[in-house]
Protein backbone atom coordinates (compact mmCIF):
# COMPACT_ATOMS: atom_id res chain seq x y z
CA UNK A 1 -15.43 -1.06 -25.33
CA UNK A 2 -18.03 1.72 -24.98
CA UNK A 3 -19.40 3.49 -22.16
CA UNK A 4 -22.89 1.53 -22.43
CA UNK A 5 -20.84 -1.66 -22.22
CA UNK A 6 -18.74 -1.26 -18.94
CA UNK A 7 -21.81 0.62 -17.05
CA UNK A 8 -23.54 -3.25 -17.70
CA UNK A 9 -20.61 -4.99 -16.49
CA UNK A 10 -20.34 -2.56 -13.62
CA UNK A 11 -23.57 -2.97 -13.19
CA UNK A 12 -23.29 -6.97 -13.29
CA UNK A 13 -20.32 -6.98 -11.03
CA UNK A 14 -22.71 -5.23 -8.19
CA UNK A 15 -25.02 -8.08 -8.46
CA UNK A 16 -22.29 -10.80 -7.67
CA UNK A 17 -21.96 -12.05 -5.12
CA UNK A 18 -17.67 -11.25 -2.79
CA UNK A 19 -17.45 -15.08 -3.74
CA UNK A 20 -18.21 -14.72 -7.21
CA UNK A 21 -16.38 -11.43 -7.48
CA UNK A 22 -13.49 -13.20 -6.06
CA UNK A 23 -13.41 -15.80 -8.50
CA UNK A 24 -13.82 -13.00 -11.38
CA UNK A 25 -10.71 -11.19 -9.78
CA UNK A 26 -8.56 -14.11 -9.75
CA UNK A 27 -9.08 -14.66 -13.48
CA UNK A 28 -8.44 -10.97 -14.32
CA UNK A 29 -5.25 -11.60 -12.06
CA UNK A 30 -4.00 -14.55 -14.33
CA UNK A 31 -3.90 -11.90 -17.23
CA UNK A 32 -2.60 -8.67 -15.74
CA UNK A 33 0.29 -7.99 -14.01
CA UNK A 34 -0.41 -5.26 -10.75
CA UNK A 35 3.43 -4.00 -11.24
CA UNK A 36 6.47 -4.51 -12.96
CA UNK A 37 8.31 -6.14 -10.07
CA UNK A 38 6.22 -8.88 -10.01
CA UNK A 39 8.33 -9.87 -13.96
CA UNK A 40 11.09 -8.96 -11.88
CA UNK A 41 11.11 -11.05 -8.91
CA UNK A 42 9.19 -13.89 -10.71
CA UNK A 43 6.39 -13.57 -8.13
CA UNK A 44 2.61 -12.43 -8.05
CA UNK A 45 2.05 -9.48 -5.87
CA UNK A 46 0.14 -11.38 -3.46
CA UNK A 47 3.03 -13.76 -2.55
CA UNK A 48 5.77 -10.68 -2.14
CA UNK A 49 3.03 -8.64 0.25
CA UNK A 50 2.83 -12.21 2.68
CA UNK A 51 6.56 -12.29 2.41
CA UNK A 52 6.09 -8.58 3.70
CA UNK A 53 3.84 -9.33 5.94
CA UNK A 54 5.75 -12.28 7.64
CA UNK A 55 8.84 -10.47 7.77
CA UNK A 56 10.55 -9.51 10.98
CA UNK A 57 10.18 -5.80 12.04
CA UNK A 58 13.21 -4.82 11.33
CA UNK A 59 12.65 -5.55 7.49
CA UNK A 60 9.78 -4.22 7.71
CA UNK A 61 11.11 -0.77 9.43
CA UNK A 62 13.76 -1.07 6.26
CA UNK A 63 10.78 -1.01 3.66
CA UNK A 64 9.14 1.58 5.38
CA UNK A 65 12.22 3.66 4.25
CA UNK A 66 11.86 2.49 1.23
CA UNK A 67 8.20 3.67 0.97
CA UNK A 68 9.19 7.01 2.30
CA UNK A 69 11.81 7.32 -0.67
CA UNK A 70 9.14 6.47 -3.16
CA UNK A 71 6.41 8.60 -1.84
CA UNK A 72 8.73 11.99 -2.07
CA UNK A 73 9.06 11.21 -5.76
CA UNK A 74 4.96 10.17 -5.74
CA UNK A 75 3.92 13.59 -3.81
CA UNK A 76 7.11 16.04 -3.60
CA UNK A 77 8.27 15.47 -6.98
CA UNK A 78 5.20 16.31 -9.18
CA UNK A 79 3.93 19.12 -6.92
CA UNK A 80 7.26 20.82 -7.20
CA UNK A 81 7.24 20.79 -10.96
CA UNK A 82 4.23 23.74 -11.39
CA UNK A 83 6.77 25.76 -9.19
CA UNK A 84 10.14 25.37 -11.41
CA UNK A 85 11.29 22.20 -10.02
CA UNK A 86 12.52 19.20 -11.66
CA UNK A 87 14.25 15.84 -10.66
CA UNK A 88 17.87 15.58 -12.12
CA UNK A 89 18.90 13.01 -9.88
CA UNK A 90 21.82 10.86 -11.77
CA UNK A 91 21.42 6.80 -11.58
CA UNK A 92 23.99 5.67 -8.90
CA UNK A 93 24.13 5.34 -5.45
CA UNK A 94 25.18 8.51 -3.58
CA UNK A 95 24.71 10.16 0.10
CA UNK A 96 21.25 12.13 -0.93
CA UNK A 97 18.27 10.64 -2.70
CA UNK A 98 17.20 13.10 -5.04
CA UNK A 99 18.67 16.01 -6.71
CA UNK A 100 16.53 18.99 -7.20
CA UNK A 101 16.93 21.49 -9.78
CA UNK A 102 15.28 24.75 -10.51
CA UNK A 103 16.58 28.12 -12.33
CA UNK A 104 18.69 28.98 -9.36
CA UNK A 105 20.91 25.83 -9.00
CA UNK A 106 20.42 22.42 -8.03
CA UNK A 107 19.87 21.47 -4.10
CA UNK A 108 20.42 17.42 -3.29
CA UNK A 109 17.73 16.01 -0.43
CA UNK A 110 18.11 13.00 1.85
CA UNK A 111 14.94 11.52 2.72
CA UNK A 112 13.93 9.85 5.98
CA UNK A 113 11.28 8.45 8.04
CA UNK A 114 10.44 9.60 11.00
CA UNK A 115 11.59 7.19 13.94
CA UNK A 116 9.15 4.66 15.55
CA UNK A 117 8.94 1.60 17.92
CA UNK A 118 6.27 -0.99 18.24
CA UNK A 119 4.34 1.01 15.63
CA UNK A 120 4.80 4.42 17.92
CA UNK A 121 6.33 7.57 16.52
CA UNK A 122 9.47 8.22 19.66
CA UNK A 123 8.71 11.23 21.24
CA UNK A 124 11.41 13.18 23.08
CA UNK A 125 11.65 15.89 25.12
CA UNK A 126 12.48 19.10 23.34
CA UNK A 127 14.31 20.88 25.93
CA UNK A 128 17.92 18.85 25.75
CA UNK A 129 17.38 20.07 21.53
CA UNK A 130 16.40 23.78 22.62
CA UNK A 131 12.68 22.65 21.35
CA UNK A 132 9.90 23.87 23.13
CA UNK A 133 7.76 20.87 24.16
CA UNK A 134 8.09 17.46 22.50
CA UNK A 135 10.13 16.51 19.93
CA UNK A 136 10.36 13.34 17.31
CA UNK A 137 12.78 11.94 16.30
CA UNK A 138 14.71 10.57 13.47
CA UNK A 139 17.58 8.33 12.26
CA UNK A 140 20.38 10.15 10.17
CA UNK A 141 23.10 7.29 8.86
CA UNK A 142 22.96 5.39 5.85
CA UNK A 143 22.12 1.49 5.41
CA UNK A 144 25.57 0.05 5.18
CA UNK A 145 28.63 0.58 7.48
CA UNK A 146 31.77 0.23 6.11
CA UNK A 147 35.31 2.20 6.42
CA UNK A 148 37.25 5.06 4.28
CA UNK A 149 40.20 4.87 6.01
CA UNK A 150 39.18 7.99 7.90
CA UNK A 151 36.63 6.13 10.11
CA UNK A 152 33.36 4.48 9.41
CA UNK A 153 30.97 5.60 6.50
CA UNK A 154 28.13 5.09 8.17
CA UNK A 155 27.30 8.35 9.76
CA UNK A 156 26.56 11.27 7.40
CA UNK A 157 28.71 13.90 7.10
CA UNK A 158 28.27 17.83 6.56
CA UNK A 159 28.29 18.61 2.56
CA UNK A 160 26.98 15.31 1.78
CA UNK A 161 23.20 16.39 0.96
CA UNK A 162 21.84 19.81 1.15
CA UNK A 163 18.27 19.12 2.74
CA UNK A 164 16.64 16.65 5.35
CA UNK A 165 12.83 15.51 4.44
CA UNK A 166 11.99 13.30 6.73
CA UNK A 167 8.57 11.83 6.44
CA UNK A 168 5.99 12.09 8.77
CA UNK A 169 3.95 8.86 7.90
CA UNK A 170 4.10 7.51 11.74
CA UNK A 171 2.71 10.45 13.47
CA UNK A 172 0.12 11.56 10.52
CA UNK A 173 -0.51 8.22 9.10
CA UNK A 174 -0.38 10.03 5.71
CA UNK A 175 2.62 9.03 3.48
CA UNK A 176 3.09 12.89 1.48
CA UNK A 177 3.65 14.67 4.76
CA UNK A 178 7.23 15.90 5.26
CA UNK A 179 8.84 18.29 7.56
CA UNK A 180 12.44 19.52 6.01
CA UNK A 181 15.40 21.00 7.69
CA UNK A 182 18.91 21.91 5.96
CA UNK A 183 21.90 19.31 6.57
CA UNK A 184 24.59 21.81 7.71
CA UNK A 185 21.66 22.06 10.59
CA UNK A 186 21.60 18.91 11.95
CA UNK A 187 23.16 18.20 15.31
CA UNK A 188 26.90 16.99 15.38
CA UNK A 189 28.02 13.53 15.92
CA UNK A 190 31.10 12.08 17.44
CA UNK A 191 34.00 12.89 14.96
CA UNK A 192 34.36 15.73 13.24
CA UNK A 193 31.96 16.63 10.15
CA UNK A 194 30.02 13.64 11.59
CA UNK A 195 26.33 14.51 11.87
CA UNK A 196 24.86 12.81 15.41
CA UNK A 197 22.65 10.01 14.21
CA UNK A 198 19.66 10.64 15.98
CA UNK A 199 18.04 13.96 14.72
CA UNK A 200 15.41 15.97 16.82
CA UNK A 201 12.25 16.84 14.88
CA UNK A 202 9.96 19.74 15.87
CA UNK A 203 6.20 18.48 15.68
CA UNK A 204 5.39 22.11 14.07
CA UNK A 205 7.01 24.29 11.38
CA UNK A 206 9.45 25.98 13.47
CA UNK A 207 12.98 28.10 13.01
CA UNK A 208 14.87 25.22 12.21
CA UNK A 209 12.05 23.03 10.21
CA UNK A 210 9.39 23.87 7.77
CA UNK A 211 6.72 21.92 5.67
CA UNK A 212 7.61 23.60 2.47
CA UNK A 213 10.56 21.76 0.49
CA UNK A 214 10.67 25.67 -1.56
CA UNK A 215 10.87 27.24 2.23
CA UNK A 216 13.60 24.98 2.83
CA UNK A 217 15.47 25.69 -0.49
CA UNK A 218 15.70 29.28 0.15
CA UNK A 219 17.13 28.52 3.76
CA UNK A 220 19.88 26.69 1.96
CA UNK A 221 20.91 29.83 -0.14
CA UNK A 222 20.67 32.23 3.09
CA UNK A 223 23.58 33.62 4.56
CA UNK A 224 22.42 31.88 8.30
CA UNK A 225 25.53 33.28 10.18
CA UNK A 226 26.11 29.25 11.09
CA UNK A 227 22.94 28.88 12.62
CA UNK A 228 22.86 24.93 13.45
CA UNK A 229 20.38 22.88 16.25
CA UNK A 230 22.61 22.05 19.56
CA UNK A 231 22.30 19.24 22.34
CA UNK A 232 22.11 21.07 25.58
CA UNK A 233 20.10 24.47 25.63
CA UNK A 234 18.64 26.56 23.07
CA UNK A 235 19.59 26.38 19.56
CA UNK A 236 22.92 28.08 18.75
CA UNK A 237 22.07 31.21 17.17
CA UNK A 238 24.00 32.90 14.64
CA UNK A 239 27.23 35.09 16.21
């Protein structure tokens, strides 16, 4: 179809009226599909967003993870690329989401959104972290519980991913915001090599987080003396 040709059914379209547009829309709708998942769940997209919609919250908080997954490959991914960066990440399921690669080595990322209630970002305050002022906060433990033999799975554990992202959608309301932080960082949980499942999160680029994912890469191949966030007091600083 030429140019000439859409410009008159552009300029047609502007000339209906939402009812008759509507009615247009649904028959283009009958012949395209919006995604993929609709073949894939049998269902038109309309009827999976109500589904959405209607779910309880905590579903809802679960997709929003989802989302947050997706957008790092949507923003991160592609704006690392011009830099070196590529996405090697094997099909699977393992304790990061992506696996970064660039001419130094490969650094895996865990991604997660930042924590909310009632459609809040938490806010904390930063003094118990060693944060000046307020703090977020997010969740560190994967979806499923479930046992080793050691103890439960469920809590992360040091070694298991390399870098933090944890989106910022709540607080910005933008979905390729991201503040990063390294894993051997994170505060300690109850066992040992447990991370603590709730994670402080500075509200600015600070010493322990930064809003560059290459930033955060070279923190991971610093010598940092053991530098890691504590509970009560400032942040432990290297001996």
């Amino acid at each position: 179809m030429s140019d000439a040709n859409l410009a008159a059914i552009r300029e047609l379209l502007s000339q209906c009226s939402p009812e008759e547009q509507k009615i247009l829309f649904d028959e283009l709708r009958q012949r395209h599909l919006i995604h993929e998942f609709e073949r894939v769940i049998d269902a038109p997209a309309e009827m999976i967003l109500e589904a959405v919609h209607r779910a309880p919250e905590l579903t809802r908080r679960m997709l929003r993870g989802v989302i947050a997954d997706a957008a790092f490959r949507t923003f991160v991914v592609p704006a690392m690329a011009p830099l070196g960066w590529r996405d090697v990440t094997p099909e699977g399921n393992f304790a990061y989401d992506y696996l970064m690669e660039d001419a130094q080595g490969r650094i895996s990322v865990q991604v997660k959104l930042q924590r909310s209630e009632r459609g809040a970002p938490v806010v904390r305050g930063g003094a118990r972290f060693g944060f000046e002022g307020d703090v977020y906060m997010t969740e560190t433990q994967k979806t499923r519980t479930g046992n080793d033999g050691q103890g439960k799975t469920r809590p992360y554990r040091y070694g298991e991913f390399d870098v933090l992202a944890v989106s910022m959608q709540p607080s910005t309301r933008k979905w390729n915001r991201y503040l990063y932080t390294l894993g051997r960082w994170l505060l300690p949980g109850k066992s040992e090599n447990e991370m603590a499942t709730l994670q402080p999160v500075s509200k600015e680029p600070s010493g322990f987080w930064t809003d560059d994912f290459v930033t955060a890469a070279a923190w991971f191949r610093a010598d940092d003396g053991g530098k890691r966030m504590s509970l009560v007091g400032r942040p432990k600083k290297p001996e």
